[in-house]
N, C-alpha and C. Protein backbone atom coordinates (compact mmCIF):
# COMPACT_ATOMS: atom_id res chain seq x y z
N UNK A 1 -150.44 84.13 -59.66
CA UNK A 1 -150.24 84.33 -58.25
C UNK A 1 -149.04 83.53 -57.73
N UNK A 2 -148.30 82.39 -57.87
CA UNK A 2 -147.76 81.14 -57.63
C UNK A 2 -146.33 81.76 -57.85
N UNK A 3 -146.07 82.54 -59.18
CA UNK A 3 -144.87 83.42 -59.33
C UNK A 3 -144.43 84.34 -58.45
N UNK A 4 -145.16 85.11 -57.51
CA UNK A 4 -145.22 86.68 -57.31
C UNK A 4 -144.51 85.99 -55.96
N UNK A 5 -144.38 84.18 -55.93
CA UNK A 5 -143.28 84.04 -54.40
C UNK A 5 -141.99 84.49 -54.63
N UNK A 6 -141.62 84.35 -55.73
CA UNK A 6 -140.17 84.25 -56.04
C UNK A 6 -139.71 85.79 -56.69
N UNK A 7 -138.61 86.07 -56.41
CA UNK A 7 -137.95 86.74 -57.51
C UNK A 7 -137.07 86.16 -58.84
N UNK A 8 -136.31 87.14 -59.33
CA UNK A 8 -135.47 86.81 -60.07
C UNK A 8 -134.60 85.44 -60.01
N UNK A 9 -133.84 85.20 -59.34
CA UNK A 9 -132.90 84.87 -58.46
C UNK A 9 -133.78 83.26 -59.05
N UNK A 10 -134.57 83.29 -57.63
CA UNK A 10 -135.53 82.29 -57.21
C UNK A 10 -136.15 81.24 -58.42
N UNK A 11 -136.30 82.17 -59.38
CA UNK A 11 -137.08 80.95 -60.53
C UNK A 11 -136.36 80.95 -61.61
N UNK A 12 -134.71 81.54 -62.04
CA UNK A 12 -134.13 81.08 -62.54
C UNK A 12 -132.98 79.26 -62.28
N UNK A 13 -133.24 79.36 -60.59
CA UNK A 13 -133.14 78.27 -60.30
C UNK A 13 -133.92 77.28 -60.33
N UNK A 14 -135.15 77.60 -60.01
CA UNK A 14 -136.30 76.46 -60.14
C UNK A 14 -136.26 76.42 -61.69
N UNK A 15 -136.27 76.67 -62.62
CA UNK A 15 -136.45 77.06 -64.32
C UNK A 15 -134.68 75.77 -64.54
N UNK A 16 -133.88 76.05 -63.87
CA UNK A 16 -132.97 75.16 -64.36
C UNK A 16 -133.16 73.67 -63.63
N UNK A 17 -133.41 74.03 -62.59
CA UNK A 17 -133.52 72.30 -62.23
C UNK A 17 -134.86 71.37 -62.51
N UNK A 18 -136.20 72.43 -62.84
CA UNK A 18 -137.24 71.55 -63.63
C UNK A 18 -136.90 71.49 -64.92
N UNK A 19 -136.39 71.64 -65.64
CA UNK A 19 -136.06 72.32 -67.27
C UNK A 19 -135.61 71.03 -67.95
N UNK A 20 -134.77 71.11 -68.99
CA UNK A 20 -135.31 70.35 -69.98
C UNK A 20 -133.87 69.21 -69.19
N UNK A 21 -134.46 67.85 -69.13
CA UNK A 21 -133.27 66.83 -68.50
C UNK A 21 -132.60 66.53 -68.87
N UNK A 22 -131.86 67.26 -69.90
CA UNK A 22 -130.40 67.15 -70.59
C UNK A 22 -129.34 68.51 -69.45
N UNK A 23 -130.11 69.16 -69.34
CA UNK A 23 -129.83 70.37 -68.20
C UNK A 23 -129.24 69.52 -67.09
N UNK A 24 -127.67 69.77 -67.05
CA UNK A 24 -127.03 69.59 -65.95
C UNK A 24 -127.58 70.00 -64.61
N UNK A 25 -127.70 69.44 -63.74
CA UNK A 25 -128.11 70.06 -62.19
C UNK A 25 -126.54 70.63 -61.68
N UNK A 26 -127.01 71.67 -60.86
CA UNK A 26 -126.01 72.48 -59.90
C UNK A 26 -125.76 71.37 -58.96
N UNK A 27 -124.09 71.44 -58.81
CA UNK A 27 -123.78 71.06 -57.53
C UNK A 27 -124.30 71.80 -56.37
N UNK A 28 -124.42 70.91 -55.23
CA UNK A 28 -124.71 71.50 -54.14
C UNK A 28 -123.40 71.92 -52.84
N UNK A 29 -122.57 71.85 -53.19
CA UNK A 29 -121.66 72.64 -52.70
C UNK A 29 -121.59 74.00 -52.53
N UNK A 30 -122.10 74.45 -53.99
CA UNK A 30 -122.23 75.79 -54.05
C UNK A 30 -123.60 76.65 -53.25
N UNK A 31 -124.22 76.28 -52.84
CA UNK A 31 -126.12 76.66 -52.62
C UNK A 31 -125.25 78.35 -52.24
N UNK A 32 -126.40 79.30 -53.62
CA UNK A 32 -126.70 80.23 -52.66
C UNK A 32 -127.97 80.42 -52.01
N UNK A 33 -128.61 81.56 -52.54
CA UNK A 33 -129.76 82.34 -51.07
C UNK A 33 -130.60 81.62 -51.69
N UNK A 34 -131.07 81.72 -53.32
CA UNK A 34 -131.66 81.21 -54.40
C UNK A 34 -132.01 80.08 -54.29
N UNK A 35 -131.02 79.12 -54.06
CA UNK A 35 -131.09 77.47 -54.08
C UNK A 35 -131.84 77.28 -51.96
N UNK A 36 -130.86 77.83 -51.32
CA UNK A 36 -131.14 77.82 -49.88
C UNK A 36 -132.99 77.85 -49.51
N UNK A 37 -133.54 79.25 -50.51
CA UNK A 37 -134.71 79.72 -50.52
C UNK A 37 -135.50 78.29 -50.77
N UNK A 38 -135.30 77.98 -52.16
CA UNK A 38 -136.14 76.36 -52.52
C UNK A 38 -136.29 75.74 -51.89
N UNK A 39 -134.86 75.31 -51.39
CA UNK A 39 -135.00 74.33 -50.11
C UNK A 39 -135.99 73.96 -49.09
N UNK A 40 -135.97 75.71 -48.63
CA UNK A 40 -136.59 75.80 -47.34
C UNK A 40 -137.81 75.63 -47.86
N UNK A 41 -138.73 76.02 -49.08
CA UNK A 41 -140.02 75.94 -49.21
C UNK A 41 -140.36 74.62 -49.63
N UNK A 42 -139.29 73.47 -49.51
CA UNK A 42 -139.44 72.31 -49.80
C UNK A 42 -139.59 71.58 -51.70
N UNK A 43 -139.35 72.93 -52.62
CA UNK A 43 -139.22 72.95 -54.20
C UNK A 43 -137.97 72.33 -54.32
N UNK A 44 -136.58 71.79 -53.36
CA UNK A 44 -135.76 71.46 -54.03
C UNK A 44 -135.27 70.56 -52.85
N UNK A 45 -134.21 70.00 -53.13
CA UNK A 45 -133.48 68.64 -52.30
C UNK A 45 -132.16 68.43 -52.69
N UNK A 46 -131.18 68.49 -52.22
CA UNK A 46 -129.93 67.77 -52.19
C UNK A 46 -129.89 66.47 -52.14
N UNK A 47 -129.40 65.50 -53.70
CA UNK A 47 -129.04 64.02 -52.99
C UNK A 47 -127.94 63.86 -53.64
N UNK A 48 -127.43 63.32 -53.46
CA UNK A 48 -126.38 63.02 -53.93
C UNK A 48 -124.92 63.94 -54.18
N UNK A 49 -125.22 64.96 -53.66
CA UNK A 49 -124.43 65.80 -53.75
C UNK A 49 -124.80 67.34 -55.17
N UNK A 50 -126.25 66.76 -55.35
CA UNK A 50 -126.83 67.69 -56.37
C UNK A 50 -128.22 68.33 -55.91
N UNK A 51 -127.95 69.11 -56.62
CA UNK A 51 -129.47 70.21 -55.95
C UNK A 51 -130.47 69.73 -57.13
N UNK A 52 -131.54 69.04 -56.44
CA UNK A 52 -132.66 68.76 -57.75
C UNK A 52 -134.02 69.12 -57.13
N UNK A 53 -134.65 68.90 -58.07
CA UNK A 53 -136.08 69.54 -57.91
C UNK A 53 -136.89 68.35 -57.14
N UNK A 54 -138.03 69.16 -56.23
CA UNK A 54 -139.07 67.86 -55.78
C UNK A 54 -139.97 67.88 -56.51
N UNK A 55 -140.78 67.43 -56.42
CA UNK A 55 -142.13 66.80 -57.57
C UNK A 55 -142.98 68.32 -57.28
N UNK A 56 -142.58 68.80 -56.03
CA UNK A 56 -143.78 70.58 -55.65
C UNK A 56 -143.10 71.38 -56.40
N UNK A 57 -141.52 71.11 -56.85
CA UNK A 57 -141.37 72.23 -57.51
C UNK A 57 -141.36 71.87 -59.28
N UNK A 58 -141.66 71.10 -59.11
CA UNK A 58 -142.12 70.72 -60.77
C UNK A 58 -143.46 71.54 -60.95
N UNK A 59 -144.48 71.22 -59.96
CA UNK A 59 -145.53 71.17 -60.16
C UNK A 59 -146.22 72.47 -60.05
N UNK A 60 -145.30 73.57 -59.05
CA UNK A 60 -144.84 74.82 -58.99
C UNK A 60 -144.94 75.77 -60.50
N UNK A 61 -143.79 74.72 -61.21
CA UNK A 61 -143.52 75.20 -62.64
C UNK A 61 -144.97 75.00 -63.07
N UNK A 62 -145.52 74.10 -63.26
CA UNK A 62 -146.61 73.63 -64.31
C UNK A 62 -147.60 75.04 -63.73
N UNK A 63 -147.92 75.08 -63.07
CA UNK A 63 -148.64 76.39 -62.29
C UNK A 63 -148.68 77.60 -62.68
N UNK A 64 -146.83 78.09 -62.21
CA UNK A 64 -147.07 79.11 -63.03
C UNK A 64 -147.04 79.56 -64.67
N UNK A 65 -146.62 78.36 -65.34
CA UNK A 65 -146.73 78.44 -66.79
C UNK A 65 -147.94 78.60 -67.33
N UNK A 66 -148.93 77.64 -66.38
CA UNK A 66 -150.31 78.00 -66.92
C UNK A 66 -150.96 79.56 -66.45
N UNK A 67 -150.56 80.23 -65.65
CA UNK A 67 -150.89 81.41 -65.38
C UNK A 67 -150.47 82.34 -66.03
N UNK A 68 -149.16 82.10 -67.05
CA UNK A 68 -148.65 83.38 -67.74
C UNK A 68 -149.14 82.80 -69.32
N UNK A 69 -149.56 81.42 -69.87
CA UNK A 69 -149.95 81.45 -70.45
C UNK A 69 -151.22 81.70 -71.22
C-alpha cells in the first residue's frame, strides 16, 4: 500500500537517496517535481546544499520493501 503514493519518478529518487551510502546524493540546485514531491511529504530535506533523505523516508523504504517482499 505505502508504494501505490509514488510513481516512477518518485521512488527512483527516494531509492537513491536511502540506498546504499557510497551513493552520491543529488545536488539540490537541481530539484525536480520528483525531489519537490518528497519534500513536500516531508521524505526528504535539503542541507547543505544536498537533497537527503529524513529518517520517514528511510523508513518509507523499509515499508515498502517489506510489502513487495
Amino acid at each position: 500500500m505505502a508504494g501505490r503514493i509514488f510513481n516512477g519518478a518518485h521512488r527512483d529518487v527516494l531509492w537513491t537517496l536511502t540506498g546504499d551510502w557510497r551513493t552520491r546524493t543529488p545536488p539540490a540546485d537541481n530539484l525536480d517535481d520528483a525531489a519537490v514531491y518528497l519534500i513536500a511529504k516531508g521524505l526528504a530535506e535539503v542541507v547543505d546544499g544536498r537533497l537527503l533523505a529524513t529518517r520517514a523516508g528511510y523508513e518509507l523504504r523499509k515499508q515498502i520493501e517489506r510489502e513487495q517482499g
